[in-house]
N, C-alpha and C. Protein backbone atom coordinates (compact mmCIF):
# COMPACT_ATOMS: atom_id res chain seq x y z
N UNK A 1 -106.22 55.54 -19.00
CA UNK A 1 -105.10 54.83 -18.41
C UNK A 1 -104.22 54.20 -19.49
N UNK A 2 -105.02 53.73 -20.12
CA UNK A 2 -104.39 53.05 -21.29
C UNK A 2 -103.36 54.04 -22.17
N UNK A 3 -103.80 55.43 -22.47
CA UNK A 3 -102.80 56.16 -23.17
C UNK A 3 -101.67 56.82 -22.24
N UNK A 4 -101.73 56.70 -20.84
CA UNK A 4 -100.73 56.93 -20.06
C UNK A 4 -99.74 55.78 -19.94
N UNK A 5 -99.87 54.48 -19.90
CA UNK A 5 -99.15 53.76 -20.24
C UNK A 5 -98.37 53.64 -21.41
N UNK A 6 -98.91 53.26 -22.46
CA UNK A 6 -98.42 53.74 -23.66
C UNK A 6 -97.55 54.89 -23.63
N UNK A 7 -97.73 56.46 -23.45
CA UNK A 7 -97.15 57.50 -23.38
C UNK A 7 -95.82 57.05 -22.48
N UNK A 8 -95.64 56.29 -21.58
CA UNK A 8 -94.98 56.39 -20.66
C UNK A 8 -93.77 55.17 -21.14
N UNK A 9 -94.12 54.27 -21.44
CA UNK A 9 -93.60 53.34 -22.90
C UNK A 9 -93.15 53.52 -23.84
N UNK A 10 -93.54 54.22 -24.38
CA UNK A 10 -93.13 55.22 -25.43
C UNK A 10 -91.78 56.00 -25.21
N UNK A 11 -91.88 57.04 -24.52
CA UNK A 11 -91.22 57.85 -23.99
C UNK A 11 -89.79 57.10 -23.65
N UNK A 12 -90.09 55.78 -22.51
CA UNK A 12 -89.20 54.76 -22.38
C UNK A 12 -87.92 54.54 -23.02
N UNK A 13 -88.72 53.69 -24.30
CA UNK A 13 -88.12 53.43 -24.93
C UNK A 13 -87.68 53.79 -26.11
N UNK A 14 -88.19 55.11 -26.35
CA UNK A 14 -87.41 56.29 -27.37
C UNK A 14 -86.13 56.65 -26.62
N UNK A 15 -86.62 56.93 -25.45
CA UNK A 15 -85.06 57.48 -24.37
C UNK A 15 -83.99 56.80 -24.66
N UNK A 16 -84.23 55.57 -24.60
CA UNK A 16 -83.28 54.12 -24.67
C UNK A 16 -82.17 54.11 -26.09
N UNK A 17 -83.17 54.20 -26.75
CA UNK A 17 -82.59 54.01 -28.68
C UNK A 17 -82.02 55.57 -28.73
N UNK A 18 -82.52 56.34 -28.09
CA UNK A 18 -81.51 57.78 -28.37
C UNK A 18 -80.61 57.48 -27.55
N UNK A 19 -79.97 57.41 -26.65
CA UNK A 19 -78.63 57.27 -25.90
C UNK A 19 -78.07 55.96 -26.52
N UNK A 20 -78.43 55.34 -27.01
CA UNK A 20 -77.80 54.01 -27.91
C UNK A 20 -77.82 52.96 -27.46
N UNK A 21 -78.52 53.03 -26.51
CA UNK A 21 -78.67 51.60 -25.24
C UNK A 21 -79.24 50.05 -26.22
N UNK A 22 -80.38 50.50 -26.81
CA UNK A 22 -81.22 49.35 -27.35
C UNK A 22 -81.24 49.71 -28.86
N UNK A 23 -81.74 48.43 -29.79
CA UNK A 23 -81.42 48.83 -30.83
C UNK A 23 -83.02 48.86 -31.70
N UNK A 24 -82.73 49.37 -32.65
CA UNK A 24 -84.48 49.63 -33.39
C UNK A 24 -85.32 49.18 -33.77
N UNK A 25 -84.78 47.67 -33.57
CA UNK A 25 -85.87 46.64 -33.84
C UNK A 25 -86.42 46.82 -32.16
N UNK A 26 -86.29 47.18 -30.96
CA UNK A 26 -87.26 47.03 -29.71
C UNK A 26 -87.62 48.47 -29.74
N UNK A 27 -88.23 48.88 -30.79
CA UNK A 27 -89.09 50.21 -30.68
C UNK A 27 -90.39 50.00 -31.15
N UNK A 28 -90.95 49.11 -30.77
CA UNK A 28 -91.93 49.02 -30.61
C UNK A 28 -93.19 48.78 -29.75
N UNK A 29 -94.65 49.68 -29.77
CA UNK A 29 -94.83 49.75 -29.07
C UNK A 29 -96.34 49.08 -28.87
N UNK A 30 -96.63 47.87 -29.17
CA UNK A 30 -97.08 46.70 -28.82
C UNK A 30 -97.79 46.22 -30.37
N UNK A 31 -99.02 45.87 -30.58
CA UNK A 31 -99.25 45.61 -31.85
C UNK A 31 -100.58 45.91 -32.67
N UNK A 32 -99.97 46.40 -33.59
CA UNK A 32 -101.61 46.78 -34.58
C UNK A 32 -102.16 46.36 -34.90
N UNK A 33 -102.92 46.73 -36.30
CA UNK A 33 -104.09 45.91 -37.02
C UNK A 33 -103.15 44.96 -38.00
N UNK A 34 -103.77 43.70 -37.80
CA UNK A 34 -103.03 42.52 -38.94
C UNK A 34 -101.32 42.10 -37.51
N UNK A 35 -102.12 42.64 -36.84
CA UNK A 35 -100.47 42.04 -35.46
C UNK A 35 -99.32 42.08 -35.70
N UNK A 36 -99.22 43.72 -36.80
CA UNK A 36 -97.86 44.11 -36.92
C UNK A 36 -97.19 44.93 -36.15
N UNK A 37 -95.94 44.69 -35.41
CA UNK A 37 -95.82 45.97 -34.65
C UNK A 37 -95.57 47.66 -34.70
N UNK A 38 -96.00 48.01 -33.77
CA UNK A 38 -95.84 50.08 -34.36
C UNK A 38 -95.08 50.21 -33.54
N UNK A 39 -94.03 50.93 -34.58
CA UNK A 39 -93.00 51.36 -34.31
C UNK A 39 -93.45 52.91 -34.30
N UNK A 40 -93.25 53.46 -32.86
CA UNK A 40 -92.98 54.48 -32.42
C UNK A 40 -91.89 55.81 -32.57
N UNK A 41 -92.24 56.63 -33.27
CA UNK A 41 -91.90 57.16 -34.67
C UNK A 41 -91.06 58.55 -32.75
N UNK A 42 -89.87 59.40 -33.30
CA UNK A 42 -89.27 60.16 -32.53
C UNK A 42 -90.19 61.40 -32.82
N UNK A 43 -90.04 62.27 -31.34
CA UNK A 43 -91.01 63.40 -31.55
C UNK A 43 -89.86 64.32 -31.02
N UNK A 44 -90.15 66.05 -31.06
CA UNK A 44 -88.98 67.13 -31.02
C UNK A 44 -89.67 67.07 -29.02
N UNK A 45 -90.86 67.20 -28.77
CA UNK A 45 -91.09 66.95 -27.30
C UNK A 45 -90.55 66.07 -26.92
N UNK A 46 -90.42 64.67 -27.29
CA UNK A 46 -89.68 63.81 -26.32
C UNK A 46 -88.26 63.73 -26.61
N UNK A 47 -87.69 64.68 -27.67
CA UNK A 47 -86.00 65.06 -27.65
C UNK A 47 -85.72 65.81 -26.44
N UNK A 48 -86.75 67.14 -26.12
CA UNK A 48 -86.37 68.10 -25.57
C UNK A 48 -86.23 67.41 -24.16
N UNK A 49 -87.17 66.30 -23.82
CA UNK A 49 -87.27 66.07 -22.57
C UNK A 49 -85.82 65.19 -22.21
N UNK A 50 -85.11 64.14 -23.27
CA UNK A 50 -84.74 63.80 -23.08
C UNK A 50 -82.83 64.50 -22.66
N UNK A 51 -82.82 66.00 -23.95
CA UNK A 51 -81.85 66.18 -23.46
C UNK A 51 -81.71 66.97 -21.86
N UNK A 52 -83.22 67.44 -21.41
CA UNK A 52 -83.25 68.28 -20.79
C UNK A 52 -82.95 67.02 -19.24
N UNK A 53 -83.57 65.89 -19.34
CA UNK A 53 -83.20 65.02 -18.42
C UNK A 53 -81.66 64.51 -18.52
N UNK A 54 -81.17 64.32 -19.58
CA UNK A 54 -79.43 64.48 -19.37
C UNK A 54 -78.40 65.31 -18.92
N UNK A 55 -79.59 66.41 -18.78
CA UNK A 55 -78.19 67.50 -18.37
C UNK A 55 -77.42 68.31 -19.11
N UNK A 56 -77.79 67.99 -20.69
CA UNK A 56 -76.61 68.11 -21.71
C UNK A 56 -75.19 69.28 -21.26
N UNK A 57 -75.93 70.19 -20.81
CA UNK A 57 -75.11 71.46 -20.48
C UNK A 57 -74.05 71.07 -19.99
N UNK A 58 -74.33 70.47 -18.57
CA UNK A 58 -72.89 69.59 -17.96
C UNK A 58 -72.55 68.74 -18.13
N UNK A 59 -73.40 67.58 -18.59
CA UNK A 59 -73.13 66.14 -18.97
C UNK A 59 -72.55 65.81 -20.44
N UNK A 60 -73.02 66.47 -21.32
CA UNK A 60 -72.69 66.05 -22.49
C UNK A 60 -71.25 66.71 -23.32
N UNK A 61 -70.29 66.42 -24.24
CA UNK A 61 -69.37 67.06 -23.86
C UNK A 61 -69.22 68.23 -24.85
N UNK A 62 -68.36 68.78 -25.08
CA UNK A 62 -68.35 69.52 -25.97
C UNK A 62 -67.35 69.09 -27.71
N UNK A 63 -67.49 69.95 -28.75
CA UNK A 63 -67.52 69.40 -29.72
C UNK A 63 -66.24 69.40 -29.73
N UNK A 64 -65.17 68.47 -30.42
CA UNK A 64 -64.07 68.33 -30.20
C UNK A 64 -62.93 69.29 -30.60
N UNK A 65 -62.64 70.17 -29.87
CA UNK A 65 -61.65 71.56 -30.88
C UNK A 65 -62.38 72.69 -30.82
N UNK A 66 -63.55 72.49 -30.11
CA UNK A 66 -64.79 73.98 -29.82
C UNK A 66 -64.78 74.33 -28.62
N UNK A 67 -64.96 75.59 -28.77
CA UNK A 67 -64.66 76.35 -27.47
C UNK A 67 -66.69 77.03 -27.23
N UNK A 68 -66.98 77.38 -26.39
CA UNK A 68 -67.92 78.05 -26.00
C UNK A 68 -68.02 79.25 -26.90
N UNK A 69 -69.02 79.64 -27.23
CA UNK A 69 -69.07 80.85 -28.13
C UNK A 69 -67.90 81.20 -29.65
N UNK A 70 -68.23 79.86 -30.56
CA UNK A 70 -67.59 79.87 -31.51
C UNK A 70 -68.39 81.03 -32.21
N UNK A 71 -67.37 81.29 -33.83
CA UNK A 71 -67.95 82.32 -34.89
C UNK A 71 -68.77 81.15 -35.33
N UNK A 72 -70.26 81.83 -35.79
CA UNK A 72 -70.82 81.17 -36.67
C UNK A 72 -71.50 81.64 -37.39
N UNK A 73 -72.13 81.61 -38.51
CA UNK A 73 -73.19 82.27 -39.50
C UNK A 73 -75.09 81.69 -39.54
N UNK A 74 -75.75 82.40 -40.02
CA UNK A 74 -77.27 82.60 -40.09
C UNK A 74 -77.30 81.24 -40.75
N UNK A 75 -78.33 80.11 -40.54
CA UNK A 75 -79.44 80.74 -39.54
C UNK A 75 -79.27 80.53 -38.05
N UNK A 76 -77.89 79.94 -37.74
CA UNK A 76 -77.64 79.55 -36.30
C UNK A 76 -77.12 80.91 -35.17
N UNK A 77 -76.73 82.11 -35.91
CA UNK A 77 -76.56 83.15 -35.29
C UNK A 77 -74.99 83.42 -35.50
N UNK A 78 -74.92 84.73 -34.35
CA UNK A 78 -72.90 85.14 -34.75
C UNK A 78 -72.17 84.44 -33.49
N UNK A 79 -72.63 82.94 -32.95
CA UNK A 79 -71.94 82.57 -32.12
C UNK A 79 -72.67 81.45 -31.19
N UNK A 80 -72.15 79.89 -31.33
CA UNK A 80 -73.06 79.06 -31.47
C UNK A 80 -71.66 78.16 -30.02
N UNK A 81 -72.20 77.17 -29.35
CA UNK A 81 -71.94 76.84 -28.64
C UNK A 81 -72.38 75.25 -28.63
N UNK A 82 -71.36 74.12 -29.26
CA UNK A 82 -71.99 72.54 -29.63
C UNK A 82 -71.90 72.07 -28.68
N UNK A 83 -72.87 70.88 -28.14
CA UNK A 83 -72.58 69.92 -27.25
C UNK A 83 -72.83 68.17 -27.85
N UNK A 84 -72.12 67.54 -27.47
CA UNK A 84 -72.40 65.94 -27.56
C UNK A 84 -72.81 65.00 -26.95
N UNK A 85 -73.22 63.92 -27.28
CA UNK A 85 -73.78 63.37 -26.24
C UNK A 85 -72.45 61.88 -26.70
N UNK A 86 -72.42 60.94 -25.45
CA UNK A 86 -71.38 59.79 -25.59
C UNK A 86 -71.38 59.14 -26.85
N UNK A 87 -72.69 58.75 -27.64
CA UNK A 87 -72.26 58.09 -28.89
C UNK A 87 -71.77 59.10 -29.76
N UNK A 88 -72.16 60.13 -30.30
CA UNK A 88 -71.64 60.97 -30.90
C UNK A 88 -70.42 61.88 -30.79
N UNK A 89 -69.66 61.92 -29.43
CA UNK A 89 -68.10 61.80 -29.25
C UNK A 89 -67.21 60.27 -29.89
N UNK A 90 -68.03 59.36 -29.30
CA UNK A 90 -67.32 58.02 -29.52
C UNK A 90 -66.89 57.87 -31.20
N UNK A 91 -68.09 58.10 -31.45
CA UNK A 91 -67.47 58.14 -33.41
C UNK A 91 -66.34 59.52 -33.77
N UNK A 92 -66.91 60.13 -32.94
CA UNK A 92 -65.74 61.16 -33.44
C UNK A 92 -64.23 60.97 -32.98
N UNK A 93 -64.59 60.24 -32.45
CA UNK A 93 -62.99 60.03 -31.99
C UNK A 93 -62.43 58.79 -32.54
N UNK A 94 -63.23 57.89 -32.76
CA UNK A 94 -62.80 57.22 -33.68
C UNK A 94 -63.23 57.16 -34.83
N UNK A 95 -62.90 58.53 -35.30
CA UNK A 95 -63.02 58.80 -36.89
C UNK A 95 -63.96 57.79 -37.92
N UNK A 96 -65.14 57.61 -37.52
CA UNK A 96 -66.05 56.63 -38.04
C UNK A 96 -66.40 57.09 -39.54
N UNK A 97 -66.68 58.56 -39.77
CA UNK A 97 -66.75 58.85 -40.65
C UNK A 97 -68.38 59.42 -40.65
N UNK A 98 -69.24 58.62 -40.00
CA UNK A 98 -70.48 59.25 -39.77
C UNK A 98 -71.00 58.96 -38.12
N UNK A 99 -71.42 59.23 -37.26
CA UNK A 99 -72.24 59.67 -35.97
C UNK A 99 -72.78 58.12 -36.09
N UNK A 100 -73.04 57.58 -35.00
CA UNK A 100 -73.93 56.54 -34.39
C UNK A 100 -75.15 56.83 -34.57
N UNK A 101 -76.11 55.35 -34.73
CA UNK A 101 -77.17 55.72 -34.33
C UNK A 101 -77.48 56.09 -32.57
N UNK A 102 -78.52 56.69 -32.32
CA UNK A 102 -78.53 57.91 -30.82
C UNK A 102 -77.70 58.57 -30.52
N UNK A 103 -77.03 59.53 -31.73
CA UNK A 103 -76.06 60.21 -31.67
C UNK A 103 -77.06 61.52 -31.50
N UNK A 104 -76.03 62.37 -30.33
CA UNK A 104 -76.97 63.56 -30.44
C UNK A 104 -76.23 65.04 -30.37
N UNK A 105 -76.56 65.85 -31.41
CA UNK A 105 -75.24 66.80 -31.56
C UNK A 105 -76.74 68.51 -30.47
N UNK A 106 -76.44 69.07 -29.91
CA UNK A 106 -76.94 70.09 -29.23
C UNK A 106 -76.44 71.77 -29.84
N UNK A 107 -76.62 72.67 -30.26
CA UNK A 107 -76.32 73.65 -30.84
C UNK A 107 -77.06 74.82 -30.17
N UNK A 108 -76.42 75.53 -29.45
CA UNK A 108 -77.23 76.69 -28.52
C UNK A 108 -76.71 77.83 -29.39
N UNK A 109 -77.52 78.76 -30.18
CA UNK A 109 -77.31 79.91 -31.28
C UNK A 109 -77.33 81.05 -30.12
N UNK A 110 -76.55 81.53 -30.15
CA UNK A 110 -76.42 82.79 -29.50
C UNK A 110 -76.13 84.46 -30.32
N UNK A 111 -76.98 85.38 -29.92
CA UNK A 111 -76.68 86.59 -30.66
C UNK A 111 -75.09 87.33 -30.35
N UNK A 112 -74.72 88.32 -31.16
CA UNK A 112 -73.05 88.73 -30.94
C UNK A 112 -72.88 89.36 -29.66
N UNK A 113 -74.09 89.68 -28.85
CA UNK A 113 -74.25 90.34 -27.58
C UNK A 113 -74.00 88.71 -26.55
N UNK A 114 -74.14 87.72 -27.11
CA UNK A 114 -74.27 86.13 -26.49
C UNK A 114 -75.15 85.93 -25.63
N UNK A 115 -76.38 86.50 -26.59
CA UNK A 115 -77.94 86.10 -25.96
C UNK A 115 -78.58 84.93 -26.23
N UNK A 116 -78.55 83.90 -25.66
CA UNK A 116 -79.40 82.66 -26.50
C UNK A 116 -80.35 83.03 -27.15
N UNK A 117 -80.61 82.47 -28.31
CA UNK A 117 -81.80 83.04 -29.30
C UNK A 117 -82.40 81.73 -29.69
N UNK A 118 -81.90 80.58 -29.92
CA UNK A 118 -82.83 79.21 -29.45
C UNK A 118 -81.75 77.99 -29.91
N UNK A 119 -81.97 76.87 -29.68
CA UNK A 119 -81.50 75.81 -29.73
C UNK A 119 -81.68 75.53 -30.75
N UNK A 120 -80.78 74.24 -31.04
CA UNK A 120 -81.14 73.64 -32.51
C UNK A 120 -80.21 71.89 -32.10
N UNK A 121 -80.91 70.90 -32.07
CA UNK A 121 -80.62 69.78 -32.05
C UNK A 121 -80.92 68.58 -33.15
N UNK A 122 -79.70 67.89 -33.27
CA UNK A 122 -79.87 67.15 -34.24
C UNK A 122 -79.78 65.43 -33.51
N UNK A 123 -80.64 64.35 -33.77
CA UNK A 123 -80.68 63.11 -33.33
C UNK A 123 -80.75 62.01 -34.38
N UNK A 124 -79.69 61.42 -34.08
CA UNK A 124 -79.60 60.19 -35.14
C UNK A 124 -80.36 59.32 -34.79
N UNK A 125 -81.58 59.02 -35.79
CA UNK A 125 -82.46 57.48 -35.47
C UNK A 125 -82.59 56.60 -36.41
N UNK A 126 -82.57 55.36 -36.05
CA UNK A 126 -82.00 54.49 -36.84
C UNK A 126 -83.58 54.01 -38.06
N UNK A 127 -83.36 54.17 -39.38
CA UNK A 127 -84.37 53.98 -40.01
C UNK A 127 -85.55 55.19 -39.90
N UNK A 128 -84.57 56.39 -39.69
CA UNK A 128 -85.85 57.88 -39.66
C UNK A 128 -85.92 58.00 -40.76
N UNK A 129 -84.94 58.36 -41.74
CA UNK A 129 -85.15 59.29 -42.72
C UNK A 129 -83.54 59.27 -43.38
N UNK A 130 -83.61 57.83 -43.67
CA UNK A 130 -82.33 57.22 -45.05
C UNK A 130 -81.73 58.82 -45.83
N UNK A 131 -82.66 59.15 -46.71
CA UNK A 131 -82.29 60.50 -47.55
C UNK A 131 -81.78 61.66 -46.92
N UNK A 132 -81.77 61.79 -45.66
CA UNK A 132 -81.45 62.85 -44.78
C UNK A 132 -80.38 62.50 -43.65
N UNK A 133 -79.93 61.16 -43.93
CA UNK A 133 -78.67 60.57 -42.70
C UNK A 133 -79.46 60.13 -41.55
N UNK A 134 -80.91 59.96 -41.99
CA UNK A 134 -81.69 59.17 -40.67
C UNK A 134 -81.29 60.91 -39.25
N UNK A 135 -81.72 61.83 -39.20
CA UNK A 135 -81.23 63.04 -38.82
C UNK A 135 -82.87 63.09 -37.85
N UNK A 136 -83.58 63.41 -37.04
CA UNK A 136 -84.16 63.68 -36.55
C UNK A 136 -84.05 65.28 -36.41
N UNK A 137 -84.74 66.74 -36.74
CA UNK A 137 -84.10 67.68 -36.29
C UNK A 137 -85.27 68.41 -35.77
N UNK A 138 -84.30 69.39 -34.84
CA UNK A 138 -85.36 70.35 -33.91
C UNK A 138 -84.95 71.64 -33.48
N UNK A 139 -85.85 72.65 -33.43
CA UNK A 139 -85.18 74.30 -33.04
C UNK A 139 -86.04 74.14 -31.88
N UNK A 140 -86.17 74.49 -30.70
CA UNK A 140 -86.33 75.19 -29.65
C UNK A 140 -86.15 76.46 -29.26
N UNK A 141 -87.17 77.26 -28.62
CA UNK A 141 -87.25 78.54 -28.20
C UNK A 141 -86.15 78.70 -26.81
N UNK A 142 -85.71 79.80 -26.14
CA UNK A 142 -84.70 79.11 -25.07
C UNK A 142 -85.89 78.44 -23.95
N UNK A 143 -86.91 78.47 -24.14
CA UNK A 143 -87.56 78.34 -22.77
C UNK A 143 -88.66 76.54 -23.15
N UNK A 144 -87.45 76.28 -24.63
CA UNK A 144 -88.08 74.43 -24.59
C UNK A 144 -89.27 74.71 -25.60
N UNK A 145 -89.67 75.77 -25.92
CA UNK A 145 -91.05 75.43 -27.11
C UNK A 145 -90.42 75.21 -28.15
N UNK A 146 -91.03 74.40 -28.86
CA UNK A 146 -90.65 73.81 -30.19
C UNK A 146 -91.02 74.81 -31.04
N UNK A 147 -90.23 75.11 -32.03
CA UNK A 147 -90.60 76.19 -33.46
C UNK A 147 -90.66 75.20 -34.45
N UNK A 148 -89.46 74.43 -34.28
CA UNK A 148 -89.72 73.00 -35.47
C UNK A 148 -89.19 71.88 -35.39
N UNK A 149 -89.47 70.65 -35.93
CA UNK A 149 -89.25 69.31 -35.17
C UNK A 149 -89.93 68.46 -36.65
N UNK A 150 -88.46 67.09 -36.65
CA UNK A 150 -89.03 66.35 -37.65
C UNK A 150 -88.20 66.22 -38.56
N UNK A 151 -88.61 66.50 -40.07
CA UNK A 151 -87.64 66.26 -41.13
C UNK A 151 -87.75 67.39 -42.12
N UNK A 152 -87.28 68.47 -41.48
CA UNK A 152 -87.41 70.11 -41.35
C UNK A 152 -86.57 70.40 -42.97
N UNK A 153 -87.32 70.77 -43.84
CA UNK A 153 -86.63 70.93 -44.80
C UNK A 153 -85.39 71.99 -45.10
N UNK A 154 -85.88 72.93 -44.31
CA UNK A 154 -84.65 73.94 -44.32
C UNK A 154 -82.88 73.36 -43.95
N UNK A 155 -83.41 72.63 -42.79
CA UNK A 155 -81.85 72.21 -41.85
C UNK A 155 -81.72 71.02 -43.16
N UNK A 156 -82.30 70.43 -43.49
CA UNK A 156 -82.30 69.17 -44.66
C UNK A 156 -81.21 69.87 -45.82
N UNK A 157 -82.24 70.99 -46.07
CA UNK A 157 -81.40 71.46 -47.36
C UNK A 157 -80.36 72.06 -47.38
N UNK A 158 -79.84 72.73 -46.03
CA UNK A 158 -78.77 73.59 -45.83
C UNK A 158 -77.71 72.27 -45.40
N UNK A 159 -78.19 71.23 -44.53
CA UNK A 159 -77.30 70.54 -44.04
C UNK A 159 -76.93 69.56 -45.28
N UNK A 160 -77.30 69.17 -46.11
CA UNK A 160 -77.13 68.63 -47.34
C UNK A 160 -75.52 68.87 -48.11
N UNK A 161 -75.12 70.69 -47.61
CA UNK A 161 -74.08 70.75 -48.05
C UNK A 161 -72.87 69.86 -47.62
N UNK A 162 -73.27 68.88 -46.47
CA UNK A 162 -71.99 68.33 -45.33
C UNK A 162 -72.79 66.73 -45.74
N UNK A 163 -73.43 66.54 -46.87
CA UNK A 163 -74.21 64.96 -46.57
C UNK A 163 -72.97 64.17 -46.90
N UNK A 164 -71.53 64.50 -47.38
CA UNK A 164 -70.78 63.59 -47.44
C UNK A 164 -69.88 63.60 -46.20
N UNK A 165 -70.26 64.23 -44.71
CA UNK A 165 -69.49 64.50 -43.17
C UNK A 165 -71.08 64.07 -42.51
N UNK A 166 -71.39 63.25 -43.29
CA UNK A 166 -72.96 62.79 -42.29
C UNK A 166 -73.78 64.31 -41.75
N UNK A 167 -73.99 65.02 -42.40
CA UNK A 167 -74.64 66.21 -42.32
C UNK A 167 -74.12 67.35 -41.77
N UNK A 168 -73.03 67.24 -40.91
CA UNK A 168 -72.13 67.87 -39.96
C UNK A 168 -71.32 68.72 -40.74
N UNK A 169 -72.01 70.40 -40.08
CA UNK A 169 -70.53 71.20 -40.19
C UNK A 169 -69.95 71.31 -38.92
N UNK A 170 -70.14 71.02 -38.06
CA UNK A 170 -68.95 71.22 -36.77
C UNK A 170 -67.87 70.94 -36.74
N UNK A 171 -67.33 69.90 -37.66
CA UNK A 171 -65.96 69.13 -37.54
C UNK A 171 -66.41 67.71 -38.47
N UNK A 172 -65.07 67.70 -39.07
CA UNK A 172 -64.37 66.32 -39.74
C UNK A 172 -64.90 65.09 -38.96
N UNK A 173 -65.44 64.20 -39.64
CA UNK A 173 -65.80 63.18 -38.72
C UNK A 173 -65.21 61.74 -39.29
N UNK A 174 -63.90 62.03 -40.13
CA UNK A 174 -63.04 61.48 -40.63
C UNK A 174 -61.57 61.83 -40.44
């Protein structure tokens, strides 16, 4: 019982700090050894659930100046399709220069035939991973299995080329 609560707590209030509701000091999820609190670290399962409970498809918007089935190159495929979620429009529109924290950018890779071939999502969390823009990242299969999740060195090192557009090649965020 006890780890269903927790799980369910958890889950909670990860949901919360990704849509930008609460901030990262209440991510925690009660208290450890020496009565410090644990902070409840983001997982690529409770991304998937969360965008999959938003709707992103219809709810979230699209990238600003992108059309459905843009050109794009390997490893995202020959035609990629962005979505946003509200904090991560909000900075873009007001030219912040980098994404909010619970900013969440959605990337559906599609083959030149425009077969989904898997997802790829990126989540801003506040105090993840400083050296990487605090980036949470994740590929998904189309059917939600995780291939990779975390602080994925590949998307790290490729996205590195944009670390002065807060990791972002989709668009100017200035």
């Amino acid at each position: 019982m006890k780890k269903i609560v927790f799980a369910v707590l958890a889950l909670l209030s990860i949901s919360a700090v990704f849509e930008g509701t609460v901030s990262a000091g209440m991510l925690s999820g009660g208290r450890g050894s020496g009565n410090a609190p644990v902070v409840l670290q983001p997982t690529g399962a409770v991304l998937w659930e969360l965008i999959k409970k938003a709707d992103y498809k219809n709810k979230y918007k699209a990238w600003p100046g992108k059309m459905s089935f843009c050109e794009s190159k390997e490893p995202h495929g020959a035609l990629v399709t962005t979505y946003i979620n509200i904090p991560a429009f909000m900075s873009i529109a007001g030219k912040k220069g980098m994404l909010a924290d619970g900013s969440i950018v959605v990337t559906e890779n599609y083959s030149s035939e425009k077969k989904l071939q898997n997802i790829t999502v990126m989540q801003k969390v506040p105090a993840y991973n400083p050296g990487a823009g605090n980036w949470l990242w994740a590929k998904y299969a189309p059917d939600g299995k995780i291939e990779a999740e975390g602080k994925v060195d590949a998307c790290i090192k490729c996205h590195s080329e944009k670390k002065d557009n807060d990791f972002i090649f989709s668009g100017p965020l200035k």
